[in-house]
Protein backbone atom coordinates (compact mmCIF):
# COMPACT_ATOMS: atom_id res chain seq x y z
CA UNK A 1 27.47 4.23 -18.03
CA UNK A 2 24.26 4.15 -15.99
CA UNK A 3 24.20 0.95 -13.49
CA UNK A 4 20.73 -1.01 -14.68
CA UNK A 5 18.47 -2.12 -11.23
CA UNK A 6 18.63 -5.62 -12.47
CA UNK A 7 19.27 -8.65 -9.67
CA UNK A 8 22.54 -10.17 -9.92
CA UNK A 9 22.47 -14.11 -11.27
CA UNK A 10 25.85 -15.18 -10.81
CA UNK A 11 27.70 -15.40 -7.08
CA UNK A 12 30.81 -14.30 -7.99
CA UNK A 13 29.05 -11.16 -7.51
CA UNK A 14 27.72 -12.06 -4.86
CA UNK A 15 28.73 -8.38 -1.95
CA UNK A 16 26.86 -8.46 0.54
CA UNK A 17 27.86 -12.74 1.59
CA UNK A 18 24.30 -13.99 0.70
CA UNK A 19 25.47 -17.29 -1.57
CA UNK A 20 26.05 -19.71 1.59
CA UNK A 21 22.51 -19.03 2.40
CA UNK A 22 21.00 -19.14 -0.76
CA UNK A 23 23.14 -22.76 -1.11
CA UNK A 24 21.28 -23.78 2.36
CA UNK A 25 17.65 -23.27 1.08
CA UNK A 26 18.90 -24.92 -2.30
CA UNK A 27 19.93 -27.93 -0.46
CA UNK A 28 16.04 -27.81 1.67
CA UNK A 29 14.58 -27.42 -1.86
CA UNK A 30 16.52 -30.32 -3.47
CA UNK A 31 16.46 -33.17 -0.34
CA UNK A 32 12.62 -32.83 0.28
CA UNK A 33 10.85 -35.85 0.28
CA UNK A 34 7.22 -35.48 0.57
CA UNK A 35 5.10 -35.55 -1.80
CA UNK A 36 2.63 -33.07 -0.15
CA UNK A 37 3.33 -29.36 -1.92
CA UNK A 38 5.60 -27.92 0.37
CA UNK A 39 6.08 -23.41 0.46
CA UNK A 40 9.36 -21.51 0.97
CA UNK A 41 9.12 -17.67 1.54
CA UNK A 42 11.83 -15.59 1.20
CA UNK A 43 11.11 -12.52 2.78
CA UNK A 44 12.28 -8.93 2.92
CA UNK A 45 11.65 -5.48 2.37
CA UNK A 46 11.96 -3.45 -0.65
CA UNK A 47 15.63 -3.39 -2.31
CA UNK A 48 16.76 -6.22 0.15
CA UNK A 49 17.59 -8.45 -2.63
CA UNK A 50 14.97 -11.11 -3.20
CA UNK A 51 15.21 -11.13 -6.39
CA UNK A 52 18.78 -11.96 -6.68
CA UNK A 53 18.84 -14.33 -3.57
CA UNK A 54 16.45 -16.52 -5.69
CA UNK A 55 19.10 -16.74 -8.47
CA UNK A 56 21.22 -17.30 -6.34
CA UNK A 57 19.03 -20.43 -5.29
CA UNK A 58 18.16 -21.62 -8.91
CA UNK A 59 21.80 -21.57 -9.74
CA UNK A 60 22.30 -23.91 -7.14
CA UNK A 61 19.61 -26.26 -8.44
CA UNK A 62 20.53 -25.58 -12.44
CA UNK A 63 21.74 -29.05 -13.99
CA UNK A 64 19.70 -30.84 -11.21
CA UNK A 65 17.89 -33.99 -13.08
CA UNK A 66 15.55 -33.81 -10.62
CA UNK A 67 14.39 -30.39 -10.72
CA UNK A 68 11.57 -29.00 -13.06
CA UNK A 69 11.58 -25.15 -12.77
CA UNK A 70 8.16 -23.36 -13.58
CA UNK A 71 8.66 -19.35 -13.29
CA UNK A 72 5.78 -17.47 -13.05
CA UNK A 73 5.07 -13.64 -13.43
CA UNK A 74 1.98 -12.60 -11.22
CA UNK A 75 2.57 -9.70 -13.35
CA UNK A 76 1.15 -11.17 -16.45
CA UNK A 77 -2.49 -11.19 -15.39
CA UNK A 78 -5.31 -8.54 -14.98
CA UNK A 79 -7.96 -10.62 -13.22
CA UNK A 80 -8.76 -13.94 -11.71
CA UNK A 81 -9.52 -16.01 -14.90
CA UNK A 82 -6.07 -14.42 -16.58
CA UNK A 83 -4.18 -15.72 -13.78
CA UNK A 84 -5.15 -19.48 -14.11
CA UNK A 85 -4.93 -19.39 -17.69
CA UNK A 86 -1.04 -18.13 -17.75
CA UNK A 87 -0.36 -19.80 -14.71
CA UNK A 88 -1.68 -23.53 -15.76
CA UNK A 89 -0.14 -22.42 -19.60
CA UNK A 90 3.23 -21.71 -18.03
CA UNK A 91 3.17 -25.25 -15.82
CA UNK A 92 2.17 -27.18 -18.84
CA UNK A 93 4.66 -25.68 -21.08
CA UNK A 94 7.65 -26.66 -18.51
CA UNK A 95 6.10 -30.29 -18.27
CA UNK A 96 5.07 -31.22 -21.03
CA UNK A 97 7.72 -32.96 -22.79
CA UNK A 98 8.75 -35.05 -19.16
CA UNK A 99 8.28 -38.97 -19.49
CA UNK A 100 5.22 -40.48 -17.44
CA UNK A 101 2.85 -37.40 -17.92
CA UNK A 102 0.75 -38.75 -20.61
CA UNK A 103 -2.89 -37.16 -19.96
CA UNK A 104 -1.67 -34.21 -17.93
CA UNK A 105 -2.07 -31.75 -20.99
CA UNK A 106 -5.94 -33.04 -21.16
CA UNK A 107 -6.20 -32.77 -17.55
CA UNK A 108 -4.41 -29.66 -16.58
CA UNK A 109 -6.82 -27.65 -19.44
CA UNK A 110 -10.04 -29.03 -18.02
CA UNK A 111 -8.90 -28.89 -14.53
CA UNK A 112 -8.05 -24.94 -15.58
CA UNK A 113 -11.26 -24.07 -17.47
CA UNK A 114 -13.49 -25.20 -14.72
CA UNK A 115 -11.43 -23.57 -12.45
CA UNK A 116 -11.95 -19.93 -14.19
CA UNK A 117 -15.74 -20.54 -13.92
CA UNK A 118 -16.07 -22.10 -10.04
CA UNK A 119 -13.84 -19.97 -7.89
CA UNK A 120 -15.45 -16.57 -6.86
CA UNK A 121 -12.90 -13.75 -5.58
CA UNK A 122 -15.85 -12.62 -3.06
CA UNK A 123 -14.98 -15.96 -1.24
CA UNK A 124 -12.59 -14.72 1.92
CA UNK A 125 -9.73 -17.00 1.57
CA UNK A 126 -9.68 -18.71 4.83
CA UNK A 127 -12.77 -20.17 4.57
CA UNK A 128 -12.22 -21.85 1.03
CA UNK A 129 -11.03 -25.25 2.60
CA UNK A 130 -14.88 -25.34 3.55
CA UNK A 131 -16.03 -25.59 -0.19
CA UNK A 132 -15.31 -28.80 -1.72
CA UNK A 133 -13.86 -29.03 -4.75
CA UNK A 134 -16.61 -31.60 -5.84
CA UNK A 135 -19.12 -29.74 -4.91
CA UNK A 136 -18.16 -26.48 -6.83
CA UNK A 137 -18.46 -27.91 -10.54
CA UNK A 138 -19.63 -31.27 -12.14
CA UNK A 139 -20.24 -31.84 -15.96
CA UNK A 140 -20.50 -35.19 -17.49
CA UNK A 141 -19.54 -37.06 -14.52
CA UNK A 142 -16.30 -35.32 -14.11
CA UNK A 143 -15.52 -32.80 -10.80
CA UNK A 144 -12.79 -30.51 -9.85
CA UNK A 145 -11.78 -33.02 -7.23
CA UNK A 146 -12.05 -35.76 -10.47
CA UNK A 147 -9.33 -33.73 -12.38
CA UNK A 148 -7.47 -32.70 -9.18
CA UNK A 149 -6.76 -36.30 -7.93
CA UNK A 150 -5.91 -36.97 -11.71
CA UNK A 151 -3.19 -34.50 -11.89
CA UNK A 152 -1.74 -35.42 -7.76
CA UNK A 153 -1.43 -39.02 -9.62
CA UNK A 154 0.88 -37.76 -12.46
CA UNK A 155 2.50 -36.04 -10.35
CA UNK A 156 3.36 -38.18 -7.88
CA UNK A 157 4.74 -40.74 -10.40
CA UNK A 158 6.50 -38.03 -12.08
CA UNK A 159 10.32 -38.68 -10.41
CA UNK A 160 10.89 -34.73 -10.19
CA UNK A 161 10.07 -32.10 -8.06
CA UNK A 162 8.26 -29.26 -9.75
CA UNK A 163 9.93 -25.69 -8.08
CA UNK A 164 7.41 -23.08 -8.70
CA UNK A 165 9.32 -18.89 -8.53
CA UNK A 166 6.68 -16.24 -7.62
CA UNK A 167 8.48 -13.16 -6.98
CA UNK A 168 7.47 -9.68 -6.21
CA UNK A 169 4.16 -10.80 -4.97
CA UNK A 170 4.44 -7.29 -2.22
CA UNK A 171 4.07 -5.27 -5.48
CA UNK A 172 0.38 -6.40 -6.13
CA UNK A 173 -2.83 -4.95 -4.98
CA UNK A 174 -4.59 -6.33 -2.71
CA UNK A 175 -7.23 -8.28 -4.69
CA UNK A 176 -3.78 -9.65 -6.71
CA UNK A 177 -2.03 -10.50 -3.72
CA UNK A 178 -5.22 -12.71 -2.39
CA UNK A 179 -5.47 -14.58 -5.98
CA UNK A 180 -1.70 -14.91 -5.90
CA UNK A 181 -2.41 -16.42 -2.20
CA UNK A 182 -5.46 -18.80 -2.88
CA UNK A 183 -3.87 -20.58 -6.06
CA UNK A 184 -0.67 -21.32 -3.59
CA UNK A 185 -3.08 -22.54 -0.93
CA UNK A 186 -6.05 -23.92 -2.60
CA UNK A 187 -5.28 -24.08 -6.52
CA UNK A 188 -2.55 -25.91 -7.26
CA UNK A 189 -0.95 -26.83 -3.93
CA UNK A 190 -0.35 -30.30 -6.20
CA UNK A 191 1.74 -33.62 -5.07
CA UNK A 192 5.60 -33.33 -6.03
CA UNK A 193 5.55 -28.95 -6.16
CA UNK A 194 7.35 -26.88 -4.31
CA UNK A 195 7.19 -23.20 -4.14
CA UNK A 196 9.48 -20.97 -3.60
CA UNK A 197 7.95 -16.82 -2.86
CA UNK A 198 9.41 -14.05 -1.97
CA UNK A 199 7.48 -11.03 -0.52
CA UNK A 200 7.91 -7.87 1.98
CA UNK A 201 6.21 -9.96 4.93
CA UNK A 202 4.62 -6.36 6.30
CA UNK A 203 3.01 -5.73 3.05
CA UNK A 204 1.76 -8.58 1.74
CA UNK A 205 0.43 -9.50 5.44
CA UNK A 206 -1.55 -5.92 5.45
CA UNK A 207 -3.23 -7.05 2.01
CA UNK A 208 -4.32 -10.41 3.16
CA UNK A 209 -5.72 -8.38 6.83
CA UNK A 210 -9.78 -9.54 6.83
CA UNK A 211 -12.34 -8.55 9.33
CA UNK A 212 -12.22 -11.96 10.88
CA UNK A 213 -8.44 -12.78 10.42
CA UNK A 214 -4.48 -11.71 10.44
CA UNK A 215 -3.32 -11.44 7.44
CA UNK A 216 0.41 -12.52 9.25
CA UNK A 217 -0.99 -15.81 10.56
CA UNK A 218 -3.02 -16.67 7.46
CA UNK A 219 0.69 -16.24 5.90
CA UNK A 220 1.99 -18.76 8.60
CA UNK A 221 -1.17 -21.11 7.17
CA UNK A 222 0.30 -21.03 3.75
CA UNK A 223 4.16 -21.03 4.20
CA UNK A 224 6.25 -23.68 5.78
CA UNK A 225 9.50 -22.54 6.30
CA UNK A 226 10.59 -18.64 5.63
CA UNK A 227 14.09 -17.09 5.57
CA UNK A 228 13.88 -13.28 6.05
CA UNK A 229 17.25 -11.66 4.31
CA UNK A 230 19.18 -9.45 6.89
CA UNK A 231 19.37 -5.30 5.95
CA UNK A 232 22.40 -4.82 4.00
CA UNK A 233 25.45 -4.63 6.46
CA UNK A 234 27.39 -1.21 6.53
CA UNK A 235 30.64 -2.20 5.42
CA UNK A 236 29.22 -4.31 2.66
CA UNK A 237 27.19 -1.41 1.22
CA UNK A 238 30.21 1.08 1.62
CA UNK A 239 32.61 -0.97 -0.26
CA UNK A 240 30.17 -1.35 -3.40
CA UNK A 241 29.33 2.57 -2.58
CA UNK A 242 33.06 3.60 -3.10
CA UNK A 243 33.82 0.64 -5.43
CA UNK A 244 31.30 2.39 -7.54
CA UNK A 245 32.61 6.30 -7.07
CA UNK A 246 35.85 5.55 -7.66
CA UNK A 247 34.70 4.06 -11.01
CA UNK A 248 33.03 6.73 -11.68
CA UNK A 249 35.37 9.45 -10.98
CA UNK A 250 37.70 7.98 -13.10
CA UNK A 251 35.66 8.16 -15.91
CA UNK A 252 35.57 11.59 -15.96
CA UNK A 253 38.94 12.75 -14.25
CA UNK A 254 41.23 9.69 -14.76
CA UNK A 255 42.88 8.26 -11.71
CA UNK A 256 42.50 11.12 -8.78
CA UNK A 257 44.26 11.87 -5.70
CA UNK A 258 42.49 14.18 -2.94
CA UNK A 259 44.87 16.58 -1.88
CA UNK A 260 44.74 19.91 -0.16
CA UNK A 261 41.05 21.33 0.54
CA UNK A 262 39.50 18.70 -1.75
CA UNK A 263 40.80 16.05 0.46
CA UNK A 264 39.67 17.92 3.75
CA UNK A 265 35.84 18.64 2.06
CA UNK A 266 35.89 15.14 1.24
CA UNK A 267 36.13 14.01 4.80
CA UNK A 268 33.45 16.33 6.52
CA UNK A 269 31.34 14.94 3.76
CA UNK A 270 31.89 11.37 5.02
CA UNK A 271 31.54 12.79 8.76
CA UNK A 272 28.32 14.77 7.77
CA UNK A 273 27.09 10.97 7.15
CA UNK A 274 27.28 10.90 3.44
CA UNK A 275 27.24 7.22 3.52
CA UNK A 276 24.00 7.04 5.80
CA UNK A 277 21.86 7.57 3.03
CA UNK A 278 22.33 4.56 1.62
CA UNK A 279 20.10 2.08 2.82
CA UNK A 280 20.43 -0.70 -0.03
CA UNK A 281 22.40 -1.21 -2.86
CA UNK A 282 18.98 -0.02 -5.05
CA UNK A 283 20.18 3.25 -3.54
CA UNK A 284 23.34 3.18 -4.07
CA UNK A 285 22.54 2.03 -7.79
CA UNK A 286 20.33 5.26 -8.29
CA UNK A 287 22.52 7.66 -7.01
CA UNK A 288 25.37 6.36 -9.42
CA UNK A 289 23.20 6.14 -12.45
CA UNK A 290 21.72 9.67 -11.79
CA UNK A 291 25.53 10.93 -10.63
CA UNK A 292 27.23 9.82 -14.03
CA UNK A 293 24.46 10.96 -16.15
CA UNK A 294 24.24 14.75 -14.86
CA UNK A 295 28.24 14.49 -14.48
CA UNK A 296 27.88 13.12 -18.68
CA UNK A 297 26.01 16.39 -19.28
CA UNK A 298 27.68 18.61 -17.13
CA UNK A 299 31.38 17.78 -17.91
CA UNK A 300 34.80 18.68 -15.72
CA UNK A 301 34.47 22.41 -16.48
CA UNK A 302 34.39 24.83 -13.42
CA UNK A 303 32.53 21.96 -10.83
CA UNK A 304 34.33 21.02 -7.81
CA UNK A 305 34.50 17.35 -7.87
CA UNK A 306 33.57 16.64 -4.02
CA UNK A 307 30.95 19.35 -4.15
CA UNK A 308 29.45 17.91 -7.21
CA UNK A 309 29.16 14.29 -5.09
CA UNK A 310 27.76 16.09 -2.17
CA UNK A 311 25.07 17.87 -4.15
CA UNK A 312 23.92 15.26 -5.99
């Protein structure tokens, strides 16, 4: 059976000791007060485990009555008007149906739409807090800073806090990563939301680089508190490593016992520092998909066993 690179959701599976973390941040998340938008990043590099970290972190929250969760896909959009429109969509579908939000349909749709038309990506993004909102668009006596002060009033009656997922935001280009950036900042930083990202700090900080700025301190600008996940301990990625072989060999001899030269090839493979190659467990999830596949095709038939690890 080939091992799917899909995040783990529950903790019981939880290897590499990440839950009491992720159960720390859910407790920040679910005691803040203010009604200010407030940014979490969770940061780490490729294969580090955001992605299930942040599971981790909703699972926590899940049943909460005074949690709204939007999720939102920055990989949905093409462009700068495609982002607002799925992003404000996606917010107004998860609260729509809560009690005290009357007009925020009618709000959040103009509020959108004049959005799409006023905000140029030419603008460098540090110097947006110059442009007022008022300033950008008025029609019939309504501005963005009309609508925006319209929806910060819903929401700060609203008696929830609205947790906003962005993940894989170090996966966009650059232009992405800076629309991504300015809707955080700028867009829909709204009363009562909290965000929660999670991003490779290096790469997304190289994207946001400008002539005139850092890309890491404009990334200090927009998040509040970060948590970067440790690299995999050794002994945690070795016992889902062999956890995983042993599986595997079974499935194709039965239950084994190295004896005799197999058992002494076997351990100048681990001293040649077979384990070392595995950095995450993405890697050890590749090389056990791609091991049982060719091992599917191949068969027992004439290949050594421990030579047929080793190659692969």
């Amino acid at each position: 059976m080939i091992l799917p690179d899909y995040p783990i959701e529950d903790t019981d599976n939880d290897k590499l000791r990440r839950a009491p973390l992720a159960k720390k941040v859910a407790e920040l998340v679910n005691n803040f007060q203010g009604k200010e938008s407030f940014v979490i990043g969770i940061e780490g590099v490729w294969g580090s485990g955001k992605t299930t970290f942040i599971n981790f972190v909703i699972n926590e929250l899940k049943g909460k009555e005074n949690i709204i969760f939007v999720p939102f896909n920055p990989w949905n959009f093409s462009g700068q008007n495609e982002l607002i429109a799925d992003f404000f969509a996606t917010l107004h579908s998860s609260v729509k149906n809560e009690k005290g939000v009357r007009d925020l349909s009618k709000t959040l749709r103009s509020y959108a739409s004049k959005l799409q038309i006023s905000f140029s990506p030419s603008i460098p993004i540090p110097y947006l807090g110059s442009f007022g909102f008022g300033e950008l668009w008025k029609k019939g006596g309504t501005t963005l800073q009309d609508e925006r002060k319209k929806i910060d009033d819903e929401l700060k009656a609203l008696p929830k806090k609205i947790v906003i997922v962005i993940d894989d935001i170090d996966r966009l280009d650059k232009e992405e990563t800076r629309l991504i950036m300015k809707l955080v900042k700028m867009t829909a930083n709204f009363h009562n939301t909290v965000f929660l990202l999670a991003y490779d700090r290096a790469r997304v900080a190289e994207k946001l680089n400008g002539e005139e700025w850092s890309g890491d301190e404009y990334l200090k600008k927009i998040v509040q508190v970060s948590f970067t996940l440790p690299k995999p301990d050794q002994q945690g990625l070795q016992g889902i490593l062999f956890n995983d072989l042993d599986e595997t060999i079974k499935g194709v001899y039965g239950e084994v016992k190295l004896e005799g030269e197999n058992e002494k090839r076997w351990g100048e493979l681990q001293y040649a520092g077979f384990k070392d190659f595995f950095k995450t467990i993405r890697d050890i999830k590749r090389y056990i998909s791609s091991l049982r596949l060719n091992w599917s095709i191949m068969g027992q038939g004439e290949i050594n066993m421990v030579d047929f690890i080793a190659i692969e």
